[in-house]
C-alpha atoms as a PDB file:
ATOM      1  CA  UNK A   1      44.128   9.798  49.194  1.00  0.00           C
ATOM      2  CA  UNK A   2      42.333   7.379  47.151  1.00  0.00           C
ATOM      3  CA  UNK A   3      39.297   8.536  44.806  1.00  0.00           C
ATOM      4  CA  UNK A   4      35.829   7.018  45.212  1.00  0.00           C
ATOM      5  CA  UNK A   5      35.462   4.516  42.103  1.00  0.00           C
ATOM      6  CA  UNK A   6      31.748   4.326  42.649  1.00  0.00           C
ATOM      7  CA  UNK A   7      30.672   7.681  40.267  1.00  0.00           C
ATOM      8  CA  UNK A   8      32.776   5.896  37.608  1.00  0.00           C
ATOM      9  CA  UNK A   9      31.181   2.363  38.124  1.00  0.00           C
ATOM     10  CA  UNK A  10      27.913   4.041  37.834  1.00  0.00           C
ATOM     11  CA  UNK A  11      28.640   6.168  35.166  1.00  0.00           C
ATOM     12  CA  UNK A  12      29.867   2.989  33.245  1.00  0.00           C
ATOM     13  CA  UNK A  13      26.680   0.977  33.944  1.00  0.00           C
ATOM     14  CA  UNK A  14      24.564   3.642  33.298  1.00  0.00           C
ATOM     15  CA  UNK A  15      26.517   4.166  29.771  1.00  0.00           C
ATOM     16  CA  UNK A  16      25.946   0.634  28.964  1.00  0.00           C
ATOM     17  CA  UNK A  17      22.112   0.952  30.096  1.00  0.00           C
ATOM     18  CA  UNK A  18      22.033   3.560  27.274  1.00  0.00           C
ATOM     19  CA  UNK A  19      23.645   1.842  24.970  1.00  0.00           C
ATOM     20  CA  UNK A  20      21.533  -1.169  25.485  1.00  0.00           C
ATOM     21  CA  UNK A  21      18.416   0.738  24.946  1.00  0.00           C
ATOM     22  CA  UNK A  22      19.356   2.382  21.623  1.00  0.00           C
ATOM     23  CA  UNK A  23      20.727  -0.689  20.372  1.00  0.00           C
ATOM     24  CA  UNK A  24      17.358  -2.950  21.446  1.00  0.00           C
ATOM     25  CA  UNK A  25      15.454   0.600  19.895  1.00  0.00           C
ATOM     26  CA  UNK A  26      17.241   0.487  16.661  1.00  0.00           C
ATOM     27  CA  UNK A  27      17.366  -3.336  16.265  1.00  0.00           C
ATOM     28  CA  UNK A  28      13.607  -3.088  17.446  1.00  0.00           C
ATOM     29  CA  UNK A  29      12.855  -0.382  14.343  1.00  0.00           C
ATOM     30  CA  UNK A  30      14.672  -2.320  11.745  1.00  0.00           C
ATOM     31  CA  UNK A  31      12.993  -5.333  12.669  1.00  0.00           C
ATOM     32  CA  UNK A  32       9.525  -3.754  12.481  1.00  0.00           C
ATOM     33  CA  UNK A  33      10.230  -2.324   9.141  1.00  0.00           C
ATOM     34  CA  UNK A  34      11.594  -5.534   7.623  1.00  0.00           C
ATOM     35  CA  UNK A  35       8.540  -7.087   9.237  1.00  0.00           C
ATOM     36  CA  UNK A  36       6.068  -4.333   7.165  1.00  0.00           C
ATOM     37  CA  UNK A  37       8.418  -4.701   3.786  1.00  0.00           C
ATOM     38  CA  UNK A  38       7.839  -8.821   4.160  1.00  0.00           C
ATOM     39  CA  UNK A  39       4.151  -8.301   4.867  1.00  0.00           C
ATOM     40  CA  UNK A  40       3.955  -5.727   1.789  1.00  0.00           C
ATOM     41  CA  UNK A  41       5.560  -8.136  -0.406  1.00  0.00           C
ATOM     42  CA  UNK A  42       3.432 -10.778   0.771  1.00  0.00           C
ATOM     43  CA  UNK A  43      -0.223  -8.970   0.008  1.00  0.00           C
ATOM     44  CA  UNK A  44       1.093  -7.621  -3.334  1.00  0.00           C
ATOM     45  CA  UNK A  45       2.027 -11.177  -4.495  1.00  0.00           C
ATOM     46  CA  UNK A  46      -1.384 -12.507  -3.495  1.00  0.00           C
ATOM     47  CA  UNK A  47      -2.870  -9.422  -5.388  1.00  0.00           C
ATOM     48  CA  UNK A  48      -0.499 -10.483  -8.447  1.00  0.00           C
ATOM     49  CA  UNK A  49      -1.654 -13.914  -7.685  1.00  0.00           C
ATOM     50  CA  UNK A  50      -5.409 -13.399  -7.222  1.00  0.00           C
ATOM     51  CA  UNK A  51      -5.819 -11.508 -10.913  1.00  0.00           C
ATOM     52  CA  UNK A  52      -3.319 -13.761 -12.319  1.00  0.00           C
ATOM     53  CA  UNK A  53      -5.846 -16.541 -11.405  1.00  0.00           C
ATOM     54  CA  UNK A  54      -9.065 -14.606 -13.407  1.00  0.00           C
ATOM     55  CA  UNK A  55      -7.113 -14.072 -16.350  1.00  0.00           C
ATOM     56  CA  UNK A  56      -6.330 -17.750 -16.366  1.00  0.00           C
ATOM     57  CA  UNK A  57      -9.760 -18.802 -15.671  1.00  0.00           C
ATOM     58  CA  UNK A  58     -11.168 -16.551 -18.373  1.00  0.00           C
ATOM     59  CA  UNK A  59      -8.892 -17.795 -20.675  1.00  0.00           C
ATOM     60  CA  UNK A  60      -9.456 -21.311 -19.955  1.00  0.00           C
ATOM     61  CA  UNK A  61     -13.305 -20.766 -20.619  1.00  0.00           C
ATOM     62  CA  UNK A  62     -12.611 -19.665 -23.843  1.00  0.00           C
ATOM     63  CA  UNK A  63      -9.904 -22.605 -24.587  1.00  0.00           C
ATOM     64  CA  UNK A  64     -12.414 -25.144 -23.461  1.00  0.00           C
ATOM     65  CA  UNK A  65     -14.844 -24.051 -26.046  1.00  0.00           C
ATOM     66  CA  UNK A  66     -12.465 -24.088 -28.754  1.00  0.00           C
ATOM     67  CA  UNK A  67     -11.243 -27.762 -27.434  1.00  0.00           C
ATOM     68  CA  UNK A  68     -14.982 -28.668 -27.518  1.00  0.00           C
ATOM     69  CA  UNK A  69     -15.214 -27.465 -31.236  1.00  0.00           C
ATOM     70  CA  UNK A  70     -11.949 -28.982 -32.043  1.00  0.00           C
ATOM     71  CA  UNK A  71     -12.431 -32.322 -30.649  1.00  0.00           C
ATOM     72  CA  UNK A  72     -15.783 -32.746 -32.113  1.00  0.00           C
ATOM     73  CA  UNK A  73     -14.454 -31.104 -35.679  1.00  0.00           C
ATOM     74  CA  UNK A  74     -11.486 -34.247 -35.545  1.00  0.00           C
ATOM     75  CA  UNK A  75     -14.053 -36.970 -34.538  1.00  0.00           C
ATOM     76  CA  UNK A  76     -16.606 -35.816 -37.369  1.00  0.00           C
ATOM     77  CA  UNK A  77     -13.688 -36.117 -40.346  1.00  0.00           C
ATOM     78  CA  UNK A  78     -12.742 -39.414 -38.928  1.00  0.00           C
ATOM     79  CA  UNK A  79     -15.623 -40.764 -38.837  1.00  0.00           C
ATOM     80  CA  UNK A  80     -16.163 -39.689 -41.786  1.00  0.00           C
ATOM     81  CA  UNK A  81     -13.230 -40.929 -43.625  1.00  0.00           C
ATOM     82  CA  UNK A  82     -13.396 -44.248 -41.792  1.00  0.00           C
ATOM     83  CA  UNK A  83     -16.920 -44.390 -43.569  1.00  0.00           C
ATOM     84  CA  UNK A  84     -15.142 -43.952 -46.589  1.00  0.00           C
ATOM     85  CA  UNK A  85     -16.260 -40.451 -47.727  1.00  0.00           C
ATOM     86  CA  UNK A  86     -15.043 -37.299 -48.296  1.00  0.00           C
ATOM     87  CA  UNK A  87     -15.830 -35.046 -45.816  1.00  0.00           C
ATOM     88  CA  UNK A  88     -15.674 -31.002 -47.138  1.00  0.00           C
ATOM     89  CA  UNK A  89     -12.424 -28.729 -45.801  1.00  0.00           C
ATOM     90  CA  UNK A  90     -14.041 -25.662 -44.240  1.00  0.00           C
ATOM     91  CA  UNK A  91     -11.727 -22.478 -43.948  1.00  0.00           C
ATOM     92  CA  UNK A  92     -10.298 -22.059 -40.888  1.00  0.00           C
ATOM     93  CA  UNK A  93     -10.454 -18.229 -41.168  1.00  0.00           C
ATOM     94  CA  UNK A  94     -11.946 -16.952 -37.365  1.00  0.00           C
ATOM     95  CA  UNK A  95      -9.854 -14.263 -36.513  1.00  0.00           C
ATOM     96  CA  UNK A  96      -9.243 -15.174 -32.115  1.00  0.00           C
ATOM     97  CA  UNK A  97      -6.905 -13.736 -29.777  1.00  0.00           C
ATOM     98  CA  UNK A  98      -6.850 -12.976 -26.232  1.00  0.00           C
ATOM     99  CA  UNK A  99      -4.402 -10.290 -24.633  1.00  0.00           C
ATOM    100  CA  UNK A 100      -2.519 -11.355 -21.475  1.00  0.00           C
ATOM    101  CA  UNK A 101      -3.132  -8.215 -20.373  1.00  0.00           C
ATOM    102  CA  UNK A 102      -2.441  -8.820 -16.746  1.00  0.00           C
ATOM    103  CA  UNK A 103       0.616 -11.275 -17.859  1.00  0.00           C
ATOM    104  CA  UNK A 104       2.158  -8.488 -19.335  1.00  0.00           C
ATOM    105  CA  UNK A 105       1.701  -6.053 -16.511  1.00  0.00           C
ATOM    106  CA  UNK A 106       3.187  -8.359 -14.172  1.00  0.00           C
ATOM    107  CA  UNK A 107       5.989  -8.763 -16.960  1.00  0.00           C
ATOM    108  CA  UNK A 108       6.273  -5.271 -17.293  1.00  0.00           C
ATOM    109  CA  UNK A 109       5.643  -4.138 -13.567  1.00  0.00           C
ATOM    110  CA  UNK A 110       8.897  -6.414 -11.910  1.00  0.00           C
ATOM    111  CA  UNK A 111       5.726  -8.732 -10.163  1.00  0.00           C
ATOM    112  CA  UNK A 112       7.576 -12.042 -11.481  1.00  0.00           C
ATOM    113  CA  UNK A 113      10.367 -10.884  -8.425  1.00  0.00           C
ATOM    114  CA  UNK A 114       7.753 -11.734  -5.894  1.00  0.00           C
ATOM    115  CA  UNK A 115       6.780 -15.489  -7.093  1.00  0.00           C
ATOM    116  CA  UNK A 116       8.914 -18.347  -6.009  1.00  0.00           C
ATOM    117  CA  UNK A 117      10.839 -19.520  -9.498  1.00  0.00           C
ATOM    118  CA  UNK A 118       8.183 -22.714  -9.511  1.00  0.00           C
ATOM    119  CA  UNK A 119       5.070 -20.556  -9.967  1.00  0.00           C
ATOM    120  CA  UNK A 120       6.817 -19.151 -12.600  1.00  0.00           C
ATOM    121  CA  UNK A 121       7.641 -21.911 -14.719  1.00  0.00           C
ATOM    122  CA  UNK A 122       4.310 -22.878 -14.403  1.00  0.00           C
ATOM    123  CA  UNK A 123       2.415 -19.844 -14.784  1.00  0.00           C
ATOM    124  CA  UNK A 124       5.194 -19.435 -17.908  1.00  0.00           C
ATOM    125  CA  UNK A 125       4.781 -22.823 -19.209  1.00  0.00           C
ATOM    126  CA  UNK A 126       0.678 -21.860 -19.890  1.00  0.00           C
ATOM    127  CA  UNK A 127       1.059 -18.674 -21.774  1.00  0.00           C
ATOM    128  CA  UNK A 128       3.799 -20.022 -23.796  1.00  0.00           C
ATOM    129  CA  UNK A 129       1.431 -22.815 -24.676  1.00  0.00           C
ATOM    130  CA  UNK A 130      -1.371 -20.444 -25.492  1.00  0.00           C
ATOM    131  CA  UNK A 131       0.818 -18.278 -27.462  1.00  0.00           C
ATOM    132  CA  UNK A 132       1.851 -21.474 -29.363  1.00  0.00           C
ATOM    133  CA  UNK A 133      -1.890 -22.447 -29.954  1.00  0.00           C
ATOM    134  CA  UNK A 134      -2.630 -18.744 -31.277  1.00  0.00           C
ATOM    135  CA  UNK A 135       0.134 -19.492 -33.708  1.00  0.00           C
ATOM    136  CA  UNK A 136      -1.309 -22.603 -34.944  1.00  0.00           C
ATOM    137  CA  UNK A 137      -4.553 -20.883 -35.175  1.00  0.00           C
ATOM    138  CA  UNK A 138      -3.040 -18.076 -37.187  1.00  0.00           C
ATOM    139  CA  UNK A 139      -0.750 -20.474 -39.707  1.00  0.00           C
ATOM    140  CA  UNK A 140      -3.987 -22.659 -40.180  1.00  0.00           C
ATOM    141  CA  UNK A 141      -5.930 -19.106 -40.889  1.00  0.00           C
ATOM    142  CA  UNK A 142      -2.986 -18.094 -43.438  1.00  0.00           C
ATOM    143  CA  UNK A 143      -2.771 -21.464 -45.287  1.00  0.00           C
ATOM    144  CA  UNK A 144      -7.133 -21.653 -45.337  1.00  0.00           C
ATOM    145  CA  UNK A 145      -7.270 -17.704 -47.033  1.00  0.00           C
ATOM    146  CA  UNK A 146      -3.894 -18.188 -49.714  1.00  0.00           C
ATOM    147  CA  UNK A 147      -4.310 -22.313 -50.127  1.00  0.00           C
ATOM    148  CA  UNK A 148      -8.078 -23.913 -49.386  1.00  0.00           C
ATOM    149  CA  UNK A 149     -10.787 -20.699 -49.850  1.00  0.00           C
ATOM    150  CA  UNK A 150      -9.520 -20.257 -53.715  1.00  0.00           C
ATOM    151  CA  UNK A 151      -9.947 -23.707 -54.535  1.00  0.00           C
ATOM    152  CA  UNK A 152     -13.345 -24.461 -53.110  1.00  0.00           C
ATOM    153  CA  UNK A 153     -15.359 -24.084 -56.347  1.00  0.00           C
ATOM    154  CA  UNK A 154     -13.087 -26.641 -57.932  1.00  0.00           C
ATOM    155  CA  UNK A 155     -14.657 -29.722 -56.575  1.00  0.00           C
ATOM    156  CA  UNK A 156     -14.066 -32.656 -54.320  1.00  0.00           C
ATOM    157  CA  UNK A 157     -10.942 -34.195 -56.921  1.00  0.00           C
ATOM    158  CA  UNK A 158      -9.400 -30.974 -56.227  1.00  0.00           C
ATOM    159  CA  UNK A 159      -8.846 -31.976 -52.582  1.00  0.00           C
ATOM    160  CA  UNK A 160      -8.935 -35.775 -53.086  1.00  0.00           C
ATOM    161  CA  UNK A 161      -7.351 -37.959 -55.218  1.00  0.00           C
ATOM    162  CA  UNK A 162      -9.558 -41.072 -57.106  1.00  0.00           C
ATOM    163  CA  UNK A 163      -9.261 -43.277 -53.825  1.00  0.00           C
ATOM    164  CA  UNK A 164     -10.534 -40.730 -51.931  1.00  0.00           C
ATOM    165  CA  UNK A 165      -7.010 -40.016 -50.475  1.00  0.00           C
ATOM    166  CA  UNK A 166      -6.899 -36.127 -49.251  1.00  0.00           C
ATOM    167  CA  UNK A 167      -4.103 -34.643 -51.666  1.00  0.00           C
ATOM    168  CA  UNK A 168      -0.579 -33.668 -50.200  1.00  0.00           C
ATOM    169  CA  UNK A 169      -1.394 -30.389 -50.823  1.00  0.00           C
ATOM    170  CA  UNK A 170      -4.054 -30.336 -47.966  1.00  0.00           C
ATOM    171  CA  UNK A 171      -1.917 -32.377 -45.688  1.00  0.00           C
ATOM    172  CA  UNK A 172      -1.697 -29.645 -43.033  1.00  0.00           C
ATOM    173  CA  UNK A 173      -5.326 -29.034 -42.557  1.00  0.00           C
ATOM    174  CA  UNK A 174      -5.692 -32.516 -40.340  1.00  0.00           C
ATOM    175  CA  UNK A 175      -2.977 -32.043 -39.183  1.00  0.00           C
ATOM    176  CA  UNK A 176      -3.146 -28.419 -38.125  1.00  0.00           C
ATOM    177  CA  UNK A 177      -6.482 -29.226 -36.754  1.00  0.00           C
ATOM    178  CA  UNK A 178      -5.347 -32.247 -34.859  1.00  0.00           C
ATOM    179  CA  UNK A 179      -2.287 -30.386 -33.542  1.00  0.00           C
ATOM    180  CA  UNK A 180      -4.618 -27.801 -32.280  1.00  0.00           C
ATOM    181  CA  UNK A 181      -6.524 -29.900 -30.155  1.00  0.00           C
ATOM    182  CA  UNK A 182      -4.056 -30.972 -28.434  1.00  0.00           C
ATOM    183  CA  UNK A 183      -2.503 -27.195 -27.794  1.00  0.00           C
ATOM    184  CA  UNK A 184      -6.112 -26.513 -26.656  1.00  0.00           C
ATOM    185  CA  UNK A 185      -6.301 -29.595 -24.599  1.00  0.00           C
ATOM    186  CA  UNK A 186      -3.324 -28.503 -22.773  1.00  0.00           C
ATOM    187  CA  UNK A 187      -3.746 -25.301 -22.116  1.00  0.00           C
ATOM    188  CA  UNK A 188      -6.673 -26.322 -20.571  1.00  0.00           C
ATOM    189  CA  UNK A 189      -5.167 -28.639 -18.188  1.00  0.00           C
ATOM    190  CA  UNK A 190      -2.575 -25.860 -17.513  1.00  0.00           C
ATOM    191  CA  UNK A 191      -5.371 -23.679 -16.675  1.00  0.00           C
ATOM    192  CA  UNK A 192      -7.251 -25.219 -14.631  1.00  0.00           C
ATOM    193  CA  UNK A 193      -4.200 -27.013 -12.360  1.00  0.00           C
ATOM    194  CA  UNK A 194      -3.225 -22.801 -11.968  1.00  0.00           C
ATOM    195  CA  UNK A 195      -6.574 -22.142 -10.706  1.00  0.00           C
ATOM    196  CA  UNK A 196      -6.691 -24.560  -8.371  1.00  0.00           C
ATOM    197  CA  UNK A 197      -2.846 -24.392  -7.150  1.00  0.00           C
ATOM    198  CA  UNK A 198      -2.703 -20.542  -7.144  1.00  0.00           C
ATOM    199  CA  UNK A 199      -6.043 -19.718  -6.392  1.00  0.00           C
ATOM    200  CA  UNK A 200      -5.990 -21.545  -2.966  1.00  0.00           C
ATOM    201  CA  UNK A 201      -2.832 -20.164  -2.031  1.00  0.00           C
ATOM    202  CA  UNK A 202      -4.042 -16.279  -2.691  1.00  0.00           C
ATOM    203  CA  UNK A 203      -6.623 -17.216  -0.689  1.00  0.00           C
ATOM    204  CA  UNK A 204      -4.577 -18.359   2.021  1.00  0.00           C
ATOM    205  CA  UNK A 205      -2.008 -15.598   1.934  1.00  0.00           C
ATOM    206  CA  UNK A 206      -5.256 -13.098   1.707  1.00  0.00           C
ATOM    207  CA  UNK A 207      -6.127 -14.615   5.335  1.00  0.00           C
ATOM    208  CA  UNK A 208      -2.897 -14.349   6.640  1.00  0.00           C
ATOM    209  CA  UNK A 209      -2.719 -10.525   5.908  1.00  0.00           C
ATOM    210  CA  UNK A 210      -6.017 -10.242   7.259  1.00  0.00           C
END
């Protein structure tokens, strides 16, 4: 006498039914939380993003004064020695410096992980360049207190020669002060491309997470 194989085709289907649903269930949980991890990610980065873009912006206000100064500080000497005279060196001794502060939380925090490497080359690439103009800004500071502010009482042959050459000596003041403007001038650039670039896509990804 043969056994009924229906209880055991039922069983079987019902076992894969099972098995179906916890697989779908756990499949269906892991996918959620990957979903909320990516979505996480994604509103942190525009919150790195979003102060990332005021610090730049400050910054760049402040640049764009000192490019103002500097350009119009270069024009004035040469016009001036175009015109033949021979224009007063003032000290270059105001003490500036801006902290990064939210640079170096990002730095500090892991928050680089979250931009794509071309953000970061870029966003890079600007505080490099205004670390390099600080350092001009501090050399030409240096050189004006130990080379140029001890001298002043000495006269104008004490910075220019009879043909109203500017000594060797003094070489690195123009050129210090031309080499900052265009530090400045490209920071500012930097700046404001970041602003525009970055800012619009923390807005975006803001939106999104909406």
């Amino acid at each position: 006498m043969s056994s009924d194989p229906r209880p055991r085709r039922e069983f079987a289907v019902r076992l894969a039914f099972e098995l179906v649903v916890v697989f779908v269930g756990v499949y269906a949980a892991f996918a959620l939380s990957e979903w909320e991890a990516r979505r996480e990610a994604e509103e942190r980065r525009a919150q790195i993003q979003q102060a990332l873009v005021q610090e730049i912006r400050d910054i760049v206000r402040n640049v764009r004064n000192a490019t103002e100064w500097a350009s119009h500080a270069v024009a004035a000497y040469d016009s001036a020695f175009a015109a033949g005279q021979t224009p007063a060196l003032v000290p270059l001794i105001e003490p500036i410096r801006v902290q990064p502060h939210m640079w170096q939380a990002t730095l500090e925090s892991g928050g680089l992980d979250l931009l794509d490497v071309r953000t970061i080359y870029q966003i890079s690439e600007f505080y490099n360049g205004l670390n390099a103009g600080f350092e001009q800004l501090a050399q030409l500071r240096g050189l004006s207190e130990s080379v140029l502010i001890p001298n002043l009482g000495n006269g104008t042959s004490e910075f220019y020669d009879g043909a109203g050459r500017l000594r060797p000596k003094y070489n690195w003041y123009f050129a210090g002060l031309q080499n900052l403007l265009s530090l400045a001038e490209g920071i500012t650039a930097r700046g404001d491309f970041l602003v525009r670039e970055l800012g619009g896509e923390a807005e975006d990804a803001a939106r999104t997470g909406q």
